[in-house]
N, C-alpha and C. Protein backbone atom coordinates (compact mmCIF):
# COMPACT_ATOMS: atom_id res chain seq x y z
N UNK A 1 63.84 -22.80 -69.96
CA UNK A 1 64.83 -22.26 -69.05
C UNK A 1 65.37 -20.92 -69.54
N UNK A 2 65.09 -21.18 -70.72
CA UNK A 2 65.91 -19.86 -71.34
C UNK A 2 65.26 -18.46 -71.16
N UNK A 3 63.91 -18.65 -70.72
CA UNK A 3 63.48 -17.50 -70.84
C UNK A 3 62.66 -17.27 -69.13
N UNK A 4 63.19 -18.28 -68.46
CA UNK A 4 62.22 -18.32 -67.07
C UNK A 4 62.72 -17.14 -66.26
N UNK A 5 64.03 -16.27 -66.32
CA UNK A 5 64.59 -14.69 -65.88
C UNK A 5 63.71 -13.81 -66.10
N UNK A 6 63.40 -13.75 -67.58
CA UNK A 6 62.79 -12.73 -68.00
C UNK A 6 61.19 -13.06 -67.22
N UNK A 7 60.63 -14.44 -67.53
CA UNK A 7 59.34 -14.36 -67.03
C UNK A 7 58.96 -13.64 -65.40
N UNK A 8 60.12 -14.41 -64.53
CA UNK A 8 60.27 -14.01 -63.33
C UNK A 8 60.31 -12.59 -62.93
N UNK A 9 60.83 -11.95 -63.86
CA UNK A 9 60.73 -10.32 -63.61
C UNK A 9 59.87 -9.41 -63.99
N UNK A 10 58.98 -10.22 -65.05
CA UNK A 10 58.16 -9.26 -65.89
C UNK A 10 57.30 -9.90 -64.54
N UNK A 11 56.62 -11.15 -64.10
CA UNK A 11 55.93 -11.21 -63.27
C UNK A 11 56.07 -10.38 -61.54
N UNK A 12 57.22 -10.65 -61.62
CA UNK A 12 57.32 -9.34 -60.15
C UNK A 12 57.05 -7.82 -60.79
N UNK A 13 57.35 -7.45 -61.54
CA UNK A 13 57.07 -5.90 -62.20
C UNK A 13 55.55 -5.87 -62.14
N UNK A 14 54.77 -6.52 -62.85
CA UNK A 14 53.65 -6.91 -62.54
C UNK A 14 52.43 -6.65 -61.59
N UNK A 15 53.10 -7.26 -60.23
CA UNK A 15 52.60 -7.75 -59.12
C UNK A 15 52.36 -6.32 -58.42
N UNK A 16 54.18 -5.74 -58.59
CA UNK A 16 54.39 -4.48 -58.41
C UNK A 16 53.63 -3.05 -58.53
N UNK A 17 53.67 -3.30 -59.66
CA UNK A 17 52.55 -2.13 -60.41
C UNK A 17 51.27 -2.13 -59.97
N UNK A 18 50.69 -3.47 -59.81
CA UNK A 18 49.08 -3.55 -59.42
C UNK A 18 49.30 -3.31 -57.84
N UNK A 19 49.86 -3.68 -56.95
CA UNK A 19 49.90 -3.42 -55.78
C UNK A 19 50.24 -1.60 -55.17
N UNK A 20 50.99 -0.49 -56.08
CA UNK A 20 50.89 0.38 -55.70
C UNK A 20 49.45 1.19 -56.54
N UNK A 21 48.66 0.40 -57.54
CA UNK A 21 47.56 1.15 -57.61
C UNK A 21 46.30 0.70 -57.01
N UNK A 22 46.40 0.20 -56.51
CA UNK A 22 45.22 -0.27 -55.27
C UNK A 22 44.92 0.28 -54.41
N UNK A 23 43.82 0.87 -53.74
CA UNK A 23 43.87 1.90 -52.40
C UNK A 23 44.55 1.20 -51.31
N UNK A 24 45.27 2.01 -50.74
CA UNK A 24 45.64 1.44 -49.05
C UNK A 24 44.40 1.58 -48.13
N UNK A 25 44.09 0.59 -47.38
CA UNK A 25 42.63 0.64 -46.44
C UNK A 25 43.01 1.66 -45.22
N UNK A 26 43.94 2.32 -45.22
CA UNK A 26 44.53 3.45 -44.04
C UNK A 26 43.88 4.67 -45.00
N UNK A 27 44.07 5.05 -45.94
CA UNK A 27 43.71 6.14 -46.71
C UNK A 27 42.16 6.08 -47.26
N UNK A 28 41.60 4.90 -47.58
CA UNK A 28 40.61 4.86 -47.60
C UNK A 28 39.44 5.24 -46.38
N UNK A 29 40.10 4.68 -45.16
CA UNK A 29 39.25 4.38 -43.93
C UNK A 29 39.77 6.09 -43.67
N UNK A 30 40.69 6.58 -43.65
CA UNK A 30 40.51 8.28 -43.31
C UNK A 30 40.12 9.26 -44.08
N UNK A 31 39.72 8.73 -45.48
CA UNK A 31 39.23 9.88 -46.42
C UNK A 31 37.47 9.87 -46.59
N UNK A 32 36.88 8.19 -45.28
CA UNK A 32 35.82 8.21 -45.18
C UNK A 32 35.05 8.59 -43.90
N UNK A 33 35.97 8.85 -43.00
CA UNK A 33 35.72 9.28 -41.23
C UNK A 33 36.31 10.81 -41.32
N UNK A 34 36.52 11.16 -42.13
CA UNK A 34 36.80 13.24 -41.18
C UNK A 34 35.93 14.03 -41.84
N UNK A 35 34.36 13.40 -41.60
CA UNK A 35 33.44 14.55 -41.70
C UNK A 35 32.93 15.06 -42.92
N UNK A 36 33.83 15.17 -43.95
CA UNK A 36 33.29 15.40 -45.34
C UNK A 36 31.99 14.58 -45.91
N UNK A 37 31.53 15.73 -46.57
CA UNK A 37 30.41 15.26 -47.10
C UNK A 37 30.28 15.45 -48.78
N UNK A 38 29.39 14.97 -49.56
CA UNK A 38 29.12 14.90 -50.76
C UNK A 38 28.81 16.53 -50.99
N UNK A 39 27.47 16.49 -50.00
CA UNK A 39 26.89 18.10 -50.42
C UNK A 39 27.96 19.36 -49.44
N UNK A 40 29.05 18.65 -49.59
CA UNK A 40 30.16 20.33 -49.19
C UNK A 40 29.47 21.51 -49.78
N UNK A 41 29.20 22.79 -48.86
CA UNK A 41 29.11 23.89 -49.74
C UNK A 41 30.37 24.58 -49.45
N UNK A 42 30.78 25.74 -50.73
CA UNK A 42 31.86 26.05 -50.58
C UNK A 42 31.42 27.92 -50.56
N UNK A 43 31.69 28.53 -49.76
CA UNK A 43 31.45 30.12 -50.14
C UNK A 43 33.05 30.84 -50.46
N UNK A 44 32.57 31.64 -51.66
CA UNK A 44 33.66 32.71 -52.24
C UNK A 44 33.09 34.32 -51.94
N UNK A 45 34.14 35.07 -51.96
CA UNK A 45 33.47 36.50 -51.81
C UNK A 45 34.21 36.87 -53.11
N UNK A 46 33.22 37.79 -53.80
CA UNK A 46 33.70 38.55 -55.27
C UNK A 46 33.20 39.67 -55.14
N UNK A 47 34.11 40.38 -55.68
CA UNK A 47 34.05 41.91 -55.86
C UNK A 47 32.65 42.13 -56.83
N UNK A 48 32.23 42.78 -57.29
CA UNK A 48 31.20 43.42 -57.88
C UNK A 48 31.32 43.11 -59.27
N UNK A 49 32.38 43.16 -59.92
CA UNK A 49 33.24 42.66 -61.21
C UNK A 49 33.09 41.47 -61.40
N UNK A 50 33.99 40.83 -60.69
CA UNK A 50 33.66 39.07 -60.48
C UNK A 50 32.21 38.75 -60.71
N UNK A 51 31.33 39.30 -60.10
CA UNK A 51 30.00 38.62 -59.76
C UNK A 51 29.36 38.89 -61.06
N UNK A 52 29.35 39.92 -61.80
CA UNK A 52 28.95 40.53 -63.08
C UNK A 52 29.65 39.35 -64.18
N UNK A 53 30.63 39.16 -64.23
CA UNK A 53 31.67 38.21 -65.20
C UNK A 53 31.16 36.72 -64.97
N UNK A 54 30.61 36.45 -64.01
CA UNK A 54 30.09 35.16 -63.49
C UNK A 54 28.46 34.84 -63.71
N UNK A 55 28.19 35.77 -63.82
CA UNK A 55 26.70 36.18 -64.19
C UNK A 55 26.50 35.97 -65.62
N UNK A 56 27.88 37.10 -65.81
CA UNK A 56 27.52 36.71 -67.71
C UNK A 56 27.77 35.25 -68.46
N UNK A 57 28.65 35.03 -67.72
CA UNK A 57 29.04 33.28 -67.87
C UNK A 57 28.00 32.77 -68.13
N UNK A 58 27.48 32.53 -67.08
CA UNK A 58 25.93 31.53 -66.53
C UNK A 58 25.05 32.07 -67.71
N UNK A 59 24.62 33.39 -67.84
CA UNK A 59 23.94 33.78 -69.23
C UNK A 59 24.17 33.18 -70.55
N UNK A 60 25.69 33.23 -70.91
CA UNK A 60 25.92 32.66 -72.37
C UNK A 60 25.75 30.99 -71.70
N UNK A 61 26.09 30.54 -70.90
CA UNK A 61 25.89 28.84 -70.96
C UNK A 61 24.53 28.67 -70.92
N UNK A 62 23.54 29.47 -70.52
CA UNK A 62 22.28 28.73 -70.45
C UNK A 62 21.51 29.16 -71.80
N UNK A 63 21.82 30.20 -72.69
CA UNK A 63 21.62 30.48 -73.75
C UNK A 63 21.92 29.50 -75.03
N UNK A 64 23.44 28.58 -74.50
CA UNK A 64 23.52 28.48 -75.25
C UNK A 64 23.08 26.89 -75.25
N UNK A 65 22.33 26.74 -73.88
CA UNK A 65 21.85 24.69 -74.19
C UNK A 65 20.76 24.74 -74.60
């Protein structure tokens, strides 16, 4: 008896916690119906600079695997 308060609350805290990390089937079912796809392409426009700095990137990473 002495301790059936505490059990009672740590078990609702519990219940609590697991129930707001669970998906909601409303957020699930709309983040799987508006069209998105895996293969999204995404286009950027870069200045001449950018594209050079991005270039060199890609150079030292493939140099360096």
């Amino acid at each position: 008896m002495k301790f059936s308060l505490a059990f009672v609350l740590i078990a609702l805290f519990a219940v609590i916690t697991i129930s707001q990390a669970l998906p909601r089937p409303e957020e699930t079912a709309a983040s799987n119906n508006d069209g998105t796809s895996v293969n999204t392409k995404i286009e950027i426009e870069l200045t001449k600079e950018q594209a050079l700095v991005v270039e060199a990137m890609g150079r030292k990473l493939s140099s360096s695997l």
